[in-house]
N, C-alpha and C. Protein backbone atom coordinates (compact mmCIF):
# COMPACT_ATOMS: atom_id res chain seq x y z
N UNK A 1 63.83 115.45 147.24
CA UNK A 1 63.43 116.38 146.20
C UNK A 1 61.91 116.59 146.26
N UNK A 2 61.32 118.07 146.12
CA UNK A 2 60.32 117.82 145.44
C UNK A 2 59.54 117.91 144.40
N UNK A 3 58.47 117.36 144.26
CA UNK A 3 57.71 117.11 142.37
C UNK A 3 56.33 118.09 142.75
N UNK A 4 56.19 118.64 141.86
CA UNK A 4 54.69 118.61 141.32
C UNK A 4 53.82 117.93 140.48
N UNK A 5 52.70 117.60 140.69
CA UNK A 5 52.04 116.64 140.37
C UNK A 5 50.76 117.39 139.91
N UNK A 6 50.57 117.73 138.27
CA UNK A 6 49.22 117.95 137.62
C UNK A 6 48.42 117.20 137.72
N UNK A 7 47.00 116.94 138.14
CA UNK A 7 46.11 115.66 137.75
C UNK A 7 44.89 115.76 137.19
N UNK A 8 44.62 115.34 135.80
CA UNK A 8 43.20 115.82 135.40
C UNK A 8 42.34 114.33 135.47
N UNK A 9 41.82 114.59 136.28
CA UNK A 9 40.35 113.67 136.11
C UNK A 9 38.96 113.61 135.55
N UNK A 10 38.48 112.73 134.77
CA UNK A 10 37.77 112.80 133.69
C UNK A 10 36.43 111.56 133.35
N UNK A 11 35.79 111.73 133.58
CA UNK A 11 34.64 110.71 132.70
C UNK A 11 34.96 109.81 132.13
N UNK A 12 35.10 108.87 131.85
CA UNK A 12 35.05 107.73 130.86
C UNK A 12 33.93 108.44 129.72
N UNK A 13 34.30 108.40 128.32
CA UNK A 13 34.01 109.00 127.50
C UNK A 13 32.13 108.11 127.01
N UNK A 14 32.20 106.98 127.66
CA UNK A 14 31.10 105.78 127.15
C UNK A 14 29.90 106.33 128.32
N UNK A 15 30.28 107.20 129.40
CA UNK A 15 29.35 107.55 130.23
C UNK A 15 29.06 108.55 130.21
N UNK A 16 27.49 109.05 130.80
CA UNK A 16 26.94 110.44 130.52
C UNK A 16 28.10 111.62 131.17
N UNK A 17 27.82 112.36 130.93
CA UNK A 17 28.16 113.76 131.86
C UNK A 17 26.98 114.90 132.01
N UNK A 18 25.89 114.64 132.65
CA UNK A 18 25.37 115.95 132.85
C UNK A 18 25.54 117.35 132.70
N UNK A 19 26.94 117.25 133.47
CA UNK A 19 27.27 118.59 133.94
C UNK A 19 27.78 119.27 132.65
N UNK A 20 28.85 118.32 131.88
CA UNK A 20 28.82 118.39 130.30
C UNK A 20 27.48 119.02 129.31
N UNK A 21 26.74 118.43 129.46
CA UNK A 21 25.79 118.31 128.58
C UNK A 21 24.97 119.41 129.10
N UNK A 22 25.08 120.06 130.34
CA UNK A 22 23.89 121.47 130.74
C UNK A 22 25.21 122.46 129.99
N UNK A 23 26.36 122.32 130.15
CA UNK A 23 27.25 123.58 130.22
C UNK A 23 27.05 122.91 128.37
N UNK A 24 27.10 122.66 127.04
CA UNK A 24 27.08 122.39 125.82
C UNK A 24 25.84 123.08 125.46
N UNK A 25 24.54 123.01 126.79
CA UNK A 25 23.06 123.32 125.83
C UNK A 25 23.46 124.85 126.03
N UNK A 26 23.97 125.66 126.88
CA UNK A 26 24.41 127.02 127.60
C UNK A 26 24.94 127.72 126.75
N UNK A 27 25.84 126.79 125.43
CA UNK A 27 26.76 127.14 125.02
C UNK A 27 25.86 128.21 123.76
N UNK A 28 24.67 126.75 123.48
CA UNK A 28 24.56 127.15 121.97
C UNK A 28 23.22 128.24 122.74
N UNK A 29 22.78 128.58 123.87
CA UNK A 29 21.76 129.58 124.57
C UNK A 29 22.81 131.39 124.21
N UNK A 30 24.22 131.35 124.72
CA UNK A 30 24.63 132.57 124.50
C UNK A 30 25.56 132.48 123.05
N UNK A 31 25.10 131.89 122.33
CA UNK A 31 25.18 132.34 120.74
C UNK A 31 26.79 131.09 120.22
N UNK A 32 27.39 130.32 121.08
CA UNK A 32 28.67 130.13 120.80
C UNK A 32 28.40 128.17 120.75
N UNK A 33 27.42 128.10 119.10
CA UNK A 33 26.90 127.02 118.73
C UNK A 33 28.13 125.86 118.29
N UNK A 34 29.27 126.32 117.81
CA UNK A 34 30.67 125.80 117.19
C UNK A 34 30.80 125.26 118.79
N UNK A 35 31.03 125.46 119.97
CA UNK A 35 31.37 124.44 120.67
C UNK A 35 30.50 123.55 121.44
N UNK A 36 31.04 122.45 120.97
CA UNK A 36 30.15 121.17 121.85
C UNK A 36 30.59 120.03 122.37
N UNK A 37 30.04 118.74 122.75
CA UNK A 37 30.71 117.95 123.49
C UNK A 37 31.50 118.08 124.35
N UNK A 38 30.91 118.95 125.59
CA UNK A 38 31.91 119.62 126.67
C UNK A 38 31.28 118.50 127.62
N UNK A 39 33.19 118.28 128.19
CA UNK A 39 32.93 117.03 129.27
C UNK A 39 33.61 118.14 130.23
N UNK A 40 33.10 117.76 131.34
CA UNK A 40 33.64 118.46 132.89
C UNK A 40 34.60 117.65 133.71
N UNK A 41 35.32 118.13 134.44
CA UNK A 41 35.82 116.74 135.05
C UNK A 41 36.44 117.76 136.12
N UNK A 42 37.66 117.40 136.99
CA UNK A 42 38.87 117.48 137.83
C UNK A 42 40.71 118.30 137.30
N UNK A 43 40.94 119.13 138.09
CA UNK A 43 42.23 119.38 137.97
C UNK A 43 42.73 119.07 139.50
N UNK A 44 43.37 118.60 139.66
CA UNK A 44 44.37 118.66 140.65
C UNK A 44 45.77 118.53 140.62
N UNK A 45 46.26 119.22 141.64
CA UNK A 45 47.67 120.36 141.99
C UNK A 45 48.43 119.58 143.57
N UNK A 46 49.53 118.80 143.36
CA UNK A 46 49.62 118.26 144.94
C UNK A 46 51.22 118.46 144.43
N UNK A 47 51.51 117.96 146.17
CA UNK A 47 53.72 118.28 145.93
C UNK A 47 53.68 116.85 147.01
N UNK A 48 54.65 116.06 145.83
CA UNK A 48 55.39 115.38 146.60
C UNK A 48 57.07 115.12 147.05
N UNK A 49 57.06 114.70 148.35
CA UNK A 49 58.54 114.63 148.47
C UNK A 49 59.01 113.14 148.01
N UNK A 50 60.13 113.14 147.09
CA UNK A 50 60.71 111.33 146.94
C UNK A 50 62.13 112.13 146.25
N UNK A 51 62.62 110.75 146.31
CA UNK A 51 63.80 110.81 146.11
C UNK A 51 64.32 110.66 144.29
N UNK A 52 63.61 110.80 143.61
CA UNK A 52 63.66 110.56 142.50
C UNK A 52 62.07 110.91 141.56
N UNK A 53 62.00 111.03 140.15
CA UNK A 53 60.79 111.42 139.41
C UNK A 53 59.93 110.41 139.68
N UNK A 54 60.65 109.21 139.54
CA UNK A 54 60.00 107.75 139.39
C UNK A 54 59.17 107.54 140.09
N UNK A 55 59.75 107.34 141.35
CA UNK A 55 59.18 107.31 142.50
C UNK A 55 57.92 108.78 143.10
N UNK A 56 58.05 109.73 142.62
CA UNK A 56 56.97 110.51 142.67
C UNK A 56 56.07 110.34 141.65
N UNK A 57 56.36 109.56 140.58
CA UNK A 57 55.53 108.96 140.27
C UNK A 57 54.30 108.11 140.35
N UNK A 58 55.02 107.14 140.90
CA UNK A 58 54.33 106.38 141.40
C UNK A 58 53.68 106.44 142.51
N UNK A 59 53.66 107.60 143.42
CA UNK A 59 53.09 107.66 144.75
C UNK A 59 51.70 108.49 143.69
N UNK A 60 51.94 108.98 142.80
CA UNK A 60 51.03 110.10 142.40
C UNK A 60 49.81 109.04 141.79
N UNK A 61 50.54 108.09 141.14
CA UNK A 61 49.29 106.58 140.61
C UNK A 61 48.73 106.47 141.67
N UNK A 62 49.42 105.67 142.98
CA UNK A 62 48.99 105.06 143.60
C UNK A 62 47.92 106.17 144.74
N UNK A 63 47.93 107.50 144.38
CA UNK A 63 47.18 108.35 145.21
C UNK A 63 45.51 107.82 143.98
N UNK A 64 46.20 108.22 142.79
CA UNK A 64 44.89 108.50 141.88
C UNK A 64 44.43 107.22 141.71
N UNK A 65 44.91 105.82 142.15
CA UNK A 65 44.27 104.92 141.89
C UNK A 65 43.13 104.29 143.57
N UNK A 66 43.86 105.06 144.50
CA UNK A 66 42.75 104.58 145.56
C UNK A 66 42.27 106.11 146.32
N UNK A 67 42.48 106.99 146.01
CA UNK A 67 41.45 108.40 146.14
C UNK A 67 41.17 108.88 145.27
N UNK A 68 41.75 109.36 144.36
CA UNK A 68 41.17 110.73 142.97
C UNK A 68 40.76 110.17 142.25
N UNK A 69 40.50 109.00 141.39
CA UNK A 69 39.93 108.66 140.74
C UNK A 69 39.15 107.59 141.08
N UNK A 70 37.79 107.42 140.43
CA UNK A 70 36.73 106.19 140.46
C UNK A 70 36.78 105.71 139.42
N UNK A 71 37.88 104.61 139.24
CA UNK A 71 38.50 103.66 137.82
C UNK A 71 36.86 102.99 137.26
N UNK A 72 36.11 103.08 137.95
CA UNK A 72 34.75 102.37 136.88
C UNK A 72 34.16 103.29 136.40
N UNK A 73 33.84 104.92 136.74
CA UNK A 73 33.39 105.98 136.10
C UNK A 73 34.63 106.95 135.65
N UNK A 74 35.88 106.96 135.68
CA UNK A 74 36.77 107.94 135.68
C UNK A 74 38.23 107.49 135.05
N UNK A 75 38.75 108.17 134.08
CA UNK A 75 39.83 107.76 133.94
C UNK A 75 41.31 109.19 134.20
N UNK A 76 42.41 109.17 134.40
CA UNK A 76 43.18 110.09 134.91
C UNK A 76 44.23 110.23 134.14
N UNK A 77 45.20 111.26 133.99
CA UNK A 77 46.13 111.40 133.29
C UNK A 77 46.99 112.49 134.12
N UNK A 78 48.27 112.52 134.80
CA UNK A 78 49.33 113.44 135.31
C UNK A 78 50.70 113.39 134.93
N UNK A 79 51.06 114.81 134.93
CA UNK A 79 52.80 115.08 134.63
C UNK A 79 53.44 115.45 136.27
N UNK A 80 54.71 115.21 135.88
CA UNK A 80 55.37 115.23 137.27
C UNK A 80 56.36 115.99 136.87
N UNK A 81 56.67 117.34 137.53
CA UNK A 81 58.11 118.64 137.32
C UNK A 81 58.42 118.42 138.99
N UNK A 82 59.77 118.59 138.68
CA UNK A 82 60.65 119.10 139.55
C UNK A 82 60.48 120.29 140.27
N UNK A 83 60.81 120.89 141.33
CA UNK A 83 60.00 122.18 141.33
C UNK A 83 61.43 122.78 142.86
């Protein structure tokens, strides 16, 4: 079978974000002061083949735990569809 695999990757909320914090000062520069605390991060889009959700599951951790994510600056969150 195969899955699709959403993956958003993200900052640890206790660490800066620059890229956050230039795109927040930008915000309140073209008049749109109501939004702030913009964190930046990662989407990623992958297909796996397994024989079950579970198991595409878990290939999808075990991708985001030793490539897509940097577990000391980054934390991750993905859904898995059938497709």
């Amino acid at each position: 079978m195969k899955f699709k695999a959403e993956i958003d990757v993200m900052p640890h909320d206790a660490l800066l974000d620059p890229q956050g914090k230039a795109v927040t000062q930008a915000m309140e520069t073209i008049g749109l002061n109501e939004i702030q605390e913009v964190r930046i991060g990662r989407h990623i889009r992958l297909f796996v083949e397994a024989g079950d959700a579970a198991t595409a599951a878990s290939k999808v951790e075990e991708a985001c735990k030793k490539m897509l994510a940097n577990a000391i600056m980054e934390s991750y969150s993905f859904s898995i569809e059938a497709v």
